[in-house]
C-alpha atoms as a PDB file:
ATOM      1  CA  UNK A   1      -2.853  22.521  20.661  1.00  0.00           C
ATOM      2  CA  UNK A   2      -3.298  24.719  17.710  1.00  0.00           C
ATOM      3  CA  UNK A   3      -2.824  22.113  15.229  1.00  0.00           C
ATOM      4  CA  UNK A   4      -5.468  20.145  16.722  1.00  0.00           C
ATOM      5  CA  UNK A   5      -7.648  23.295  17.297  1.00  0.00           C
ATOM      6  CA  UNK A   6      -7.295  24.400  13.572  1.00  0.00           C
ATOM      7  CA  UNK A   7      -8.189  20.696  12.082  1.00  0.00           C
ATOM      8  CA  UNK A   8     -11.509  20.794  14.405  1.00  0.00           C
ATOM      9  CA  UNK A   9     -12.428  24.314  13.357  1.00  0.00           C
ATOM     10  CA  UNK A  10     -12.213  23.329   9.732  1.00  0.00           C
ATOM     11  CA  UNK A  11     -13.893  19.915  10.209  1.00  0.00           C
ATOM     12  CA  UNK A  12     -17.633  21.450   9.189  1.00  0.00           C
ATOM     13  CA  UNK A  13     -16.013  22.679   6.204  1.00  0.00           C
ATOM     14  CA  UNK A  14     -14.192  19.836   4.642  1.00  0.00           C
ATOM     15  CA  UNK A  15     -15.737  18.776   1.103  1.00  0.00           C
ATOM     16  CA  UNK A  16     -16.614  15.745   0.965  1.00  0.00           C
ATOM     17  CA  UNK A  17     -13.431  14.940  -1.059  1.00  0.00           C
ATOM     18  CA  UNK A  18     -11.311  15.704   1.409  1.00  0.00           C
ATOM     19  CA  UNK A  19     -13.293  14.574   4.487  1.00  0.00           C
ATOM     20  CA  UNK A  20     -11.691  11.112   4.943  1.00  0.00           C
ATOM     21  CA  UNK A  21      -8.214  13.191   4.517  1.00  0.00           C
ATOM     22  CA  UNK A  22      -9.397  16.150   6.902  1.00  0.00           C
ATOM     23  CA  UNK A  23     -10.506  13.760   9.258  1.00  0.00           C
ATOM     24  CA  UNK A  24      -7.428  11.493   9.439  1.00  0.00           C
ATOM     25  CA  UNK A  25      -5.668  14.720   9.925  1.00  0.00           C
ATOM     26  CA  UNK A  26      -7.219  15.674  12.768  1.00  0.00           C
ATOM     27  CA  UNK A  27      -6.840  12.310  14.072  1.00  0.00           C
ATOM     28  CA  UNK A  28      -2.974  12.546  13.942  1.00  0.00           C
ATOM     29  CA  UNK A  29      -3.226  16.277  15.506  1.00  0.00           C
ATOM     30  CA  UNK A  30      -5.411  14.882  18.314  1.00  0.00           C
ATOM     31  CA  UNK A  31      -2.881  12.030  18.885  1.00  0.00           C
ATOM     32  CA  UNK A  32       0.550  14.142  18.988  1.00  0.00           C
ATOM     33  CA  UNK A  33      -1.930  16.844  21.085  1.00  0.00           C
ATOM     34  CA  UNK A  34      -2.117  13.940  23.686  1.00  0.00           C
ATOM     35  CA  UNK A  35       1.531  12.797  23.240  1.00  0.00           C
ATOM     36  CA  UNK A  36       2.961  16.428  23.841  1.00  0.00           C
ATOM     37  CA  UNK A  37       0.460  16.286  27.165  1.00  0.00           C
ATOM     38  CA  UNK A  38       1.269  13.521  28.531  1.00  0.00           C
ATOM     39  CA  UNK A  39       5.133  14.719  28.330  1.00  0.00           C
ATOM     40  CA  UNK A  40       5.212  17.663  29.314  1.00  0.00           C
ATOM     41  CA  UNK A  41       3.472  15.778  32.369  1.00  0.00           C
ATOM     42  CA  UNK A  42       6.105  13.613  32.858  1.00  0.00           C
ATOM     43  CA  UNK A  43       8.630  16.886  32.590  1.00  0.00           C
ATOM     44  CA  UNK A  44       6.709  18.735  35.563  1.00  0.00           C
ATOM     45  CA  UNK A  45       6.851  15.404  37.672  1.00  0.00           C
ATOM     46  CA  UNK A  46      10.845  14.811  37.090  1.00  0.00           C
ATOM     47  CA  UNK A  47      11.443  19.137  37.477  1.00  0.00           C
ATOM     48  CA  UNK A  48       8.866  18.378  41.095  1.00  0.00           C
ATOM     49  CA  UNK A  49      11.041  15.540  41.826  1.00  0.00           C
ATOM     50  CA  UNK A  50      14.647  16.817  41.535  1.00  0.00           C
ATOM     51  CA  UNK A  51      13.710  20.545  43.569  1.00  0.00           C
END
């Protein structure tokens, strides 16, 4: 969560040099921000199911 968190504070202050970079950054943060979610999910479900 931070990761993506840092990359979306910074996003207004990305030069325009590095706003394709910046932004594909956040992009990947945002993606392993849902990944992480989604398994940590599926780890509550299987602790749930084996109690």
């Amino acid at each position: 969560m931070l990761d993506y968190g840092w990359w979306t504070q910074l996003q207004p202050h990305f030069s325009p040099a590095f706003k394709a970079r910046g932004d594909e950054e956040q992009k990947k943060a945002h993606a392993r921000l849902v990944a992480e979610t989604q398994a940590l999910a599926q780890k509550i479900d299987e602790i749930r199911s084996s109690q």
